[in-house]
PDB file of N, CA and C in Angstrom:
ATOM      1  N   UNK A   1       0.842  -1.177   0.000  1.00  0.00           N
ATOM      2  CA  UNK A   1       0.000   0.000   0.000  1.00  0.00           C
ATOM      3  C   UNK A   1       0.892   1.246   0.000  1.00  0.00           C
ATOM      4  N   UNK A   2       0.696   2.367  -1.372  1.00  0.00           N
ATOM      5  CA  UNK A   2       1.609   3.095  -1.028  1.00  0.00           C
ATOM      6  C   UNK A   2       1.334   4.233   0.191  1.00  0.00           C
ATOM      7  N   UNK A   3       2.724   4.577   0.550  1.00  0.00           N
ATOM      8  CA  UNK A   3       1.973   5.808   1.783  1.00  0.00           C
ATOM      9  C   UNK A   3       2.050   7.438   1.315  1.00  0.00           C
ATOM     10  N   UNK A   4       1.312   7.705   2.165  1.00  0.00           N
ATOM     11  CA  UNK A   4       0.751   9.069   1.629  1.00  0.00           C
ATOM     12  C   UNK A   4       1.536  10.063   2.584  1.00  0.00           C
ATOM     13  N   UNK A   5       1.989  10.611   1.641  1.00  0.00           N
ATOM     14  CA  UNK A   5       2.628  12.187   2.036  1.00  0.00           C
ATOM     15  C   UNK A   5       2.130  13.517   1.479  1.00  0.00           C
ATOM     16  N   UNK A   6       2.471  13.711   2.892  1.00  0.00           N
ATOM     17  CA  UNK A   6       1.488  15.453   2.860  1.00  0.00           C
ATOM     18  C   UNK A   6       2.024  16.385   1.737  1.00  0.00           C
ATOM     19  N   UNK A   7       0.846  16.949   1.199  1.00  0.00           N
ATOM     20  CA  UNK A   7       1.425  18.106   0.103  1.00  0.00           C
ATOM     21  C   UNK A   7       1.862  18.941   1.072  1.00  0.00           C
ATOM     22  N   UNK A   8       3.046  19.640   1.118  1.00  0.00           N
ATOM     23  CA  UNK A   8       3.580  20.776   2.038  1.00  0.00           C
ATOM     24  C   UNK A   8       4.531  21.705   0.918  1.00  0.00           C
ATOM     25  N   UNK A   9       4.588  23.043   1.383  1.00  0.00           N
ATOM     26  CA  UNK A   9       5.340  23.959   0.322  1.00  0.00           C
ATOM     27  C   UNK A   9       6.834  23.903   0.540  1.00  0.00           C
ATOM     28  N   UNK A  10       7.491  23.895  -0.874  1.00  0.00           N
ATOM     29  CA  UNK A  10       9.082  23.941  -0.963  1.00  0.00           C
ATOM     30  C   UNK A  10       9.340  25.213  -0.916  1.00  0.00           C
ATOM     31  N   UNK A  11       9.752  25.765  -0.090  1.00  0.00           N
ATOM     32  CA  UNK A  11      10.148  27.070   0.241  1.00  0.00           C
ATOM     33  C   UNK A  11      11.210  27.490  -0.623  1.00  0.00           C
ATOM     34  N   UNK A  12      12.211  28.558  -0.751  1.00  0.00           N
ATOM     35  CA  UNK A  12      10.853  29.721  -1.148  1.00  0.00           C
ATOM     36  C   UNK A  12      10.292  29.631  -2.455  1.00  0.00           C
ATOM     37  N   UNK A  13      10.076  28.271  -2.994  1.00  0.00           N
ATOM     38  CA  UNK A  13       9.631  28.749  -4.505  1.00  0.00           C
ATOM     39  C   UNK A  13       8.118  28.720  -3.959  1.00  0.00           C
ATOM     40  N   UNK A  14       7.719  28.330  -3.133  1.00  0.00           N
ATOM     41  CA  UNK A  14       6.205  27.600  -2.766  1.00  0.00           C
ATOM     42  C   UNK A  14       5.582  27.285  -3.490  1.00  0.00           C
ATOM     43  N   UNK A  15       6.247  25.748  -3.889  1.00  0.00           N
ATOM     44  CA  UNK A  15       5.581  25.057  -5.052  1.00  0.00           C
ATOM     45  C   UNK A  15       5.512  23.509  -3.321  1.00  0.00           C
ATOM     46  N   UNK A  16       4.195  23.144  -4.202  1.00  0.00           N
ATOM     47  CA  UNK A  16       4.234  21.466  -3.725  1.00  0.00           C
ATOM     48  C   UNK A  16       5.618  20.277  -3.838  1.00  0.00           C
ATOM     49  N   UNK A  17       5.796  19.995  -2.323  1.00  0.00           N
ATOM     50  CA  UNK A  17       6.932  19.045  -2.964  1.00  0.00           C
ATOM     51  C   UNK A  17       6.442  17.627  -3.070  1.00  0.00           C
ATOM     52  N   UNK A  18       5.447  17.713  -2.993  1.00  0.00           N
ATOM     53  CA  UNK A  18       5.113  16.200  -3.703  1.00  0.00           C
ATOM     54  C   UNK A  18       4.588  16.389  -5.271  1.00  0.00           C
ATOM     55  N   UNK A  19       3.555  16.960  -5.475  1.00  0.00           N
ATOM     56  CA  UNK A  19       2.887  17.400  -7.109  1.00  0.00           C
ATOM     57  C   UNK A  19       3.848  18.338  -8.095  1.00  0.00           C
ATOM     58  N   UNK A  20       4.217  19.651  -7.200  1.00  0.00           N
ATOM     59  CA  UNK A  20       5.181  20.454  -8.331  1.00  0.00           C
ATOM     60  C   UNK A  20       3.845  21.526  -8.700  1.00  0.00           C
ATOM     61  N   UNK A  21       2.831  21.331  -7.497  1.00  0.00           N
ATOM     62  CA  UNK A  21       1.553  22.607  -8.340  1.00  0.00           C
ATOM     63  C   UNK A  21       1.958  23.684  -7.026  1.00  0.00           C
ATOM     64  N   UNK A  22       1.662  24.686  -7.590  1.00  0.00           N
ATOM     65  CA  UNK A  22       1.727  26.004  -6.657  1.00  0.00           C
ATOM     66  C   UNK A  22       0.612  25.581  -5.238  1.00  0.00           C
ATOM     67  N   UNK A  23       1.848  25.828  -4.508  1.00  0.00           N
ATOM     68  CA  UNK A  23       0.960  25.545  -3.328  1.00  0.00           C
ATOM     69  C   UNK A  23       0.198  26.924  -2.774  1.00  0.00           C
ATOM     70  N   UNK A  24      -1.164  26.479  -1.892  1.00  0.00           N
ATOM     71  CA  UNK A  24      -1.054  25.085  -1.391  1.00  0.00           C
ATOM     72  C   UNK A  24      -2.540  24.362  -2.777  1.00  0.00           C
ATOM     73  N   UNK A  25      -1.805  23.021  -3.177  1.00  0.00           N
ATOM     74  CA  UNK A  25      -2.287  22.517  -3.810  1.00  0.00           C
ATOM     75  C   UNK A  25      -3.798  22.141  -3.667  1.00  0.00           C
ATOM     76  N   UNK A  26      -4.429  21.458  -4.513  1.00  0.00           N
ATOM     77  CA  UNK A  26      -5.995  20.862  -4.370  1.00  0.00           C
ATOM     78  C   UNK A  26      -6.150  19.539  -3.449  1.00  0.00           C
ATOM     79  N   UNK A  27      -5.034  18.635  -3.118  1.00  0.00           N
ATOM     80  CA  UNK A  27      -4.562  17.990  -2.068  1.00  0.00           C
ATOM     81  C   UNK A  27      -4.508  18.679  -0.460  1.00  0.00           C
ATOM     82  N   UNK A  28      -3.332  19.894  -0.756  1.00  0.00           N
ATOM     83  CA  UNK A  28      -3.328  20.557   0.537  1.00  0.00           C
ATOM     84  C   UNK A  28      -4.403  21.239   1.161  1.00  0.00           C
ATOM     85  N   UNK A  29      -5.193  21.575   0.141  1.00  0.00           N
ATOM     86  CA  UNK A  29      -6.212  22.552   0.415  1.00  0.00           C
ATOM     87  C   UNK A  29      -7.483  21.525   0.955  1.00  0.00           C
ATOM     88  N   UNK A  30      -7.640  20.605   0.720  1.00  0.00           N
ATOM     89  CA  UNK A  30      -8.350  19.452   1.302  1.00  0.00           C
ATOM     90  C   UNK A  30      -8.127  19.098   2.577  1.00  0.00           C
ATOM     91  N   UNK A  31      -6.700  18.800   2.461  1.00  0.00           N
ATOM     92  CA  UNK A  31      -6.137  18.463   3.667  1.00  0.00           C
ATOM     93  C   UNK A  31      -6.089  19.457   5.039  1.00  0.00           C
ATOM     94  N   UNK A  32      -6.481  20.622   4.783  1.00  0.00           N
ATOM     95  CA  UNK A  32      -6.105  21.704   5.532  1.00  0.00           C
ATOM     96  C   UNK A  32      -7.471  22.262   6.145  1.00  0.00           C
ATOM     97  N   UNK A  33      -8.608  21.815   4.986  1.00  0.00           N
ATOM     98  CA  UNK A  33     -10.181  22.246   5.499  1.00  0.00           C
ATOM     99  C   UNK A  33     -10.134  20.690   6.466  1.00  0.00           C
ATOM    100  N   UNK A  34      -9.867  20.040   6.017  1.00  0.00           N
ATOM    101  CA  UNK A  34     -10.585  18.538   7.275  1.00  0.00           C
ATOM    102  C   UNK A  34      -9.792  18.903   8.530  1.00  0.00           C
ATOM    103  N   UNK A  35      -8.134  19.452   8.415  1.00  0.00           N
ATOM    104  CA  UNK A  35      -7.741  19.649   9.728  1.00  0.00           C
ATOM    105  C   UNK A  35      -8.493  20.980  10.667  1.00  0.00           C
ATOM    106  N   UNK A  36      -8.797  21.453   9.760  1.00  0.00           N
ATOM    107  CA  UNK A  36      -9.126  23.005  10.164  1.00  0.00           C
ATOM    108  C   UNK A  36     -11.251  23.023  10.552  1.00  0.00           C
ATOM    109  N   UNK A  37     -11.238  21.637  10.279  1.00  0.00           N
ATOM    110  CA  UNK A  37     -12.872  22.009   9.569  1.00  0.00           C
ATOM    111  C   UNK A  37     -14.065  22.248  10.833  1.00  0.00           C
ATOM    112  N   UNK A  38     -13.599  22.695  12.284  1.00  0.00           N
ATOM    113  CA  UNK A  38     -14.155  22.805  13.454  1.00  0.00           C
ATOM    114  C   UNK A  38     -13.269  24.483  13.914  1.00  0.00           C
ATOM    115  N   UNK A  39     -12.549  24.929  12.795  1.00  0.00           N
ATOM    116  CA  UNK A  39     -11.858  26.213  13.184  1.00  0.00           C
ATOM    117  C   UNK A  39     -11.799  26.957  11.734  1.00  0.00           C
ATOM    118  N   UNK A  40     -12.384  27.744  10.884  1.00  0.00           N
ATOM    119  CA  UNK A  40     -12.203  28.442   9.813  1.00  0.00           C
ATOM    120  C   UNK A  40     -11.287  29.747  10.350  1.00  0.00           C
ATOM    121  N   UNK A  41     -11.293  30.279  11.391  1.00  0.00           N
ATOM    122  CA  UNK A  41     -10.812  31.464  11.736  1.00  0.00           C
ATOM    123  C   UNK A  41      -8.960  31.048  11.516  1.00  0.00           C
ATOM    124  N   UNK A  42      -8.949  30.037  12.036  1.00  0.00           N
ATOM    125  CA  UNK A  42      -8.030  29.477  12.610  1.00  0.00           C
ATOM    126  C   UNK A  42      -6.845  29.183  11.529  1.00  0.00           C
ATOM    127  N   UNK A  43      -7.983  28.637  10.217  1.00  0.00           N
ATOM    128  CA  UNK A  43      -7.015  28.148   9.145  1.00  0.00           C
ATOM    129  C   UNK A  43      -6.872  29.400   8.740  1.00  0.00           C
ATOM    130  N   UNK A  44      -7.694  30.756   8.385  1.00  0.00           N
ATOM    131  CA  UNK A  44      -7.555  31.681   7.613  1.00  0.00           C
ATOM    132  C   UNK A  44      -5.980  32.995   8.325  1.00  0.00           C
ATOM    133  N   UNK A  45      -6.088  32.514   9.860  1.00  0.00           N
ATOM    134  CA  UNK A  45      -5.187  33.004  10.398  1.00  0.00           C
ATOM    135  C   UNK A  45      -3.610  32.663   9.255  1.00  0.00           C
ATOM    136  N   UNK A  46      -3.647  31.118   9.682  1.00  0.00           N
ATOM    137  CA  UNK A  46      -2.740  30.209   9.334  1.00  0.00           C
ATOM    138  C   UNK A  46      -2.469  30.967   7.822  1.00  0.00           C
ATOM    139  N   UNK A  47      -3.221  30.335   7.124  1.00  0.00           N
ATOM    140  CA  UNK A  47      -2.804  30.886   5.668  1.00  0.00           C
ATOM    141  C   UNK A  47      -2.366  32.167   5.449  1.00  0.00           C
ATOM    142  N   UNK A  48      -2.668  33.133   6.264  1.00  0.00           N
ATOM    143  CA  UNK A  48      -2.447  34.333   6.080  1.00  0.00           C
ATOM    144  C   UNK A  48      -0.808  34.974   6.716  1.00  0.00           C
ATOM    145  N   UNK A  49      -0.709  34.201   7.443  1.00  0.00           N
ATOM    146  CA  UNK A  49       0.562  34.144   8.621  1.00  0.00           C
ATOM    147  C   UNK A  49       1.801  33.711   7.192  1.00  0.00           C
ATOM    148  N   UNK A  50       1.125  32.592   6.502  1.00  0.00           N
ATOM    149  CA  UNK A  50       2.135  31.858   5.476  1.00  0.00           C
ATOM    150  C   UNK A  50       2.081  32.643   3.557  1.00  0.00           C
ATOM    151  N   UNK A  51       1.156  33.640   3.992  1.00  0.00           N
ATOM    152  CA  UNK A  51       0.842  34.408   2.715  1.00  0.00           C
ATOM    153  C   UNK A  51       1.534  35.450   2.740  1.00  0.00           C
ATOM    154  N   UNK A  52       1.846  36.168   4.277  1.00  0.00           N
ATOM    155  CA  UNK A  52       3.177  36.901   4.117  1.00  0.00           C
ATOM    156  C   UNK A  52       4.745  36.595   4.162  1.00  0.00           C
ATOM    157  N   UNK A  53       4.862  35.691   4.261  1.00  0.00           N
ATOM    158  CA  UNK A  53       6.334  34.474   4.500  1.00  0.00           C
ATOM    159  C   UNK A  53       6.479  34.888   2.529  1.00  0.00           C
ATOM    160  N   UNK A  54       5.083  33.757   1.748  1.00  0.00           N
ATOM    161  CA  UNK A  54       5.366  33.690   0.577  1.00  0.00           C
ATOM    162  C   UNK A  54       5.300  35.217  -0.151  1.00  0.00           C
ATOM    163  N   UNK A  55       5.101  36.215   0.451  1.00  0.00           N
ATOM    164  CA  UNK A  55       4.806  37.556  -0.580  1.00  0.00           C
ATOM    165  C   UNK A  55       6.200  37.935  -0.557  1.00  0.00           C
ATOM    166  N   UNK A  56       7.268  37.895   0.840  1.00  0.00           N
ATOM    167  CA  UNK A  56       8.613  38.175   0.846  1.00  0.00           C
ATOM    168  C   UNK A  56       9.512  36.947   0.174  1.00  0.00           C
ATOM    169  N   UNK A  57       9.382  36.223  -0.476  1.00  0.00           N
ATOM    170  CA  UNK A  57       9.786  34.955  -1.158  1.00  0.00           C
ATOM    171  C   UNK A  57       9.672  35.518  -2.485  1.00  0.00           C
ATOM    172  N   UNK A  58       8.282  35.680  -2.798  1.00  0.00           N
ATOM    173  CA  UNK A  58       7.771  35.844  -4.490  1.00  0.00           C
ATOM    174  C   UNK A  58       7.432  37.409  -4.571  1.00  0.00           C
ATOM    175  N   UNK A  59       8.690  38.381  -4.368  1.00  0.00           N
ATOM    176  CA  UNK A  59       8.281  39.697  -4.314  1.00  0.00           C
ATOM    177  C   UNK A  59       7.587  40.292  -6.177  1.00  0.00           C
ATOM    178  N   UNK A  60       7.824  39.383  -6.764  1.00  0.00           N
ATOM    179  CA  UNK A  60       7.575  40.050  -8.046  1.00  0.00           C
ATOM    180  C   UNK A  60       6.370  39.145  -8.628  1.00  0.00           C
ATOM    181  N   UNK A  61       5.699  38.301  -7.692  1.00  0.00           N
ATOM    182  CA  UNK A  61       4.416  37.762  -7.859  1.00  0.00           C
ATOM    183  C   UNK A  61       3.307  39.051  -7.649  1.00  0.00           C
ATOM    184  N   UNK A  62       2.060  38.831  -8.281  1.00  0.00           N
ATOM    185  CA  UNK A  62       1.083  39.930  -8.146  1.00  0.00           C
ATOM    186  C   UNK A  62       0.910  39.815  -7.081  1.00  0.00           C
ATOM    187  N   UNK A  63       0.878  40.550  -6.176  1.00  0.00           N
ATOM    188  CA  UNK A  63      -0.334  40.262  -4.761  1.00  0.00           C
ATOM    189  C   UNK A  63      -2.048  39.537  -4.280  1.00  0.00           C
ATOM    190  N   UNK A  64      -2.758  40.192  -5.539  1.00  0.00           N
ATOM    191  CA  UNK A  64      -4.470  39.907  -5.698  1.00  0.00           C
ATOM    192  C   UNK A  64      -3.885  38.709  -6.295  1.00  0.00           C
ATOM    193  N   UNK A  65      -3.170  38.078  -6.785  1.00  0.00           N
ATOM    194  CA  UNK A  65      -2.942  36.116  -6.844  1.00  0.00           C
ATOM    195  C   UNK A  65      -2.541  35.557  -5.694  1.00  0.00           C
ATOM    196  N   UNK A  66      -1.840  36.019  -5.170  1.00  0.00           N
ATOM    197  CA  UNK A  66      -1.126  35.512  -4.228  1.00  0.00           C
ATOM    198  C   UNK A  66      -2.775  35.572  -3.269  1.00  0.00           C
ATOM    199  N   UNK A  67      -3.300  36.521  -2.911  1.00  0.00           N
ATOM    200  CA  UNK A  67      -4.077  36.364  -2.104  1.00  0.00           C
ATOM    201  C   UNK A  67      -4.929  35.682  -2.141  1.00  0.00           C
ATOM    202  N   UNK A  68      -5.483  35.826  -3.777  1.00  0.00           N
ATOM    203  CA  UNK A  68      -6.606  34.595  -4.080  1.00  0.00           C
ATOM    204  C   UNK A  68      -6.204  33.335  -3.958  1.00  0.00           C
ATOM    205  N   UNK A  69      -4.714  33.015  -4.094  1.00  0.00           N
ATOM    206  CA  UNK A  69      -4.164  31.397  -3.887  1.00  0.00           C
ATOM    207  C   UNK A  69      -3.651  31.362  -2.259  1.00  0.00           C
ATOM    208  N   UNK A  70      -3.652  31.971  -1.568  1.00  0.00           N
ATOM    209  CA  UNK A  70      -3.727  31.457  -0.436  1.00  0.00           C
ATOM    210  C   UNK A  70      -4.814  31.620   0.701  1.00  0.00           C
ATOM    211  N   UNK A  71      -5.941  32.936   0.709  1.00  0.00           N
ATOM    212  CA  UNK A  71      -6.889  33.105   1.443  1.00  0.00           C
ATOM    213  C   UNK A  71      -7.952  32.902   0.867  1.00  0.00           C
ATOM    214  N   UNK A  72      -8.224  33.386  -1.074  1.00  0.00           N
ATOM    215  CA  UNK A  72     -10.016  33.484  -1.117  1.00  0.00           C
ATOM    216  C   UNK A  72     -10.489  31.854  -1.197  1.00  0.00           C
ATOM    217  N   UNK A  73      -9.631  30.916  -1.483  1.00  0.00           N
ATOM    218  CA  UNK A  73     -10.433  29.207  -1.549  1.00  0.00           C
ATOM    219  C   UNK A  73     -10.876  28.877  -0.061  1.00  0.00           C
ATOM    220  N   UNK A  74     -10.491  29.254   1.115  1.00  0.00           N
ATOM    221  CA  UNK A  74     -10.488  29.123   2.417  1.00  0.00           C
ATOM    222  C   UNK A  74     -11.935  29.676   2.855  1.00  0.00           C
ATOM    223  N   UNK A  75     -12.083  30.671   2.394  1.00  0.00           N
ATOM    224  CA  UNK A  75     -13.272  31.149   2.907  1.00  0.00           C
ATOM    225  C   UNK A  75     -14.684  30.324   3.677  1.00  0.00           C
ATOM    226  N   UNK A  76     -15.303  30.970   4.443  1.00  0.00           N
ATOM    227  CA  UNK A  76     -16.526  30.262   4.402  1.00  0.00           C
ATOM    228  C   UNK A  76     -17.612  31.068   3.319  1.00  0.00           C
ATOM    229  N   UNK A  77     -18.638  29.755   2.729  1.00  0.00           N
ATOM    230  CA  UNK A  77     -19.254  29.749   1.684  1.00  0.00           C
ATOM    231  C   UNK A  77     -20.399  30.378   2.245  1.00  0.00           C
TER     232      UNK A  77
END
């Protein structure tokens, strides 16, 4: 049975080091609502804590992407 490893970001490119997709991936992002899924505040903290880590990493990334790829999928619906 193979084992499963967590999508987590390769710093500083913050790409997935398991897939190679811009994290956090459609894996991580799964993975992160089931851990998170009794705390939304909690994850949006989180992501946001790691959205300024990646904005000083990817200074010549747009910002309104960066934000939409790390806070607007998080949201509550």
């Amino acid at each position: 049975m193979p084992r499963y490893r967590p999508h987590v970001a390769a710093r500083p490119s913050w790409r997935c080091r398991v897939c190679g997709a811009a994290w956090p991936c459609s894996p991580a992002r799964l993975a992160l609502l089931g851990e998170y899924r009794e705390n939304r505040t909690g994850l949006l903290i989180y992501l946001a804590t790691l959205l300024d880590e990646a904005t000083a990493n990817l200074p010549s990334t747009d910002p309104e992407s960066l934000n939409n790829r790390f806070l607007t999928w998080a949201r509550a619906r």
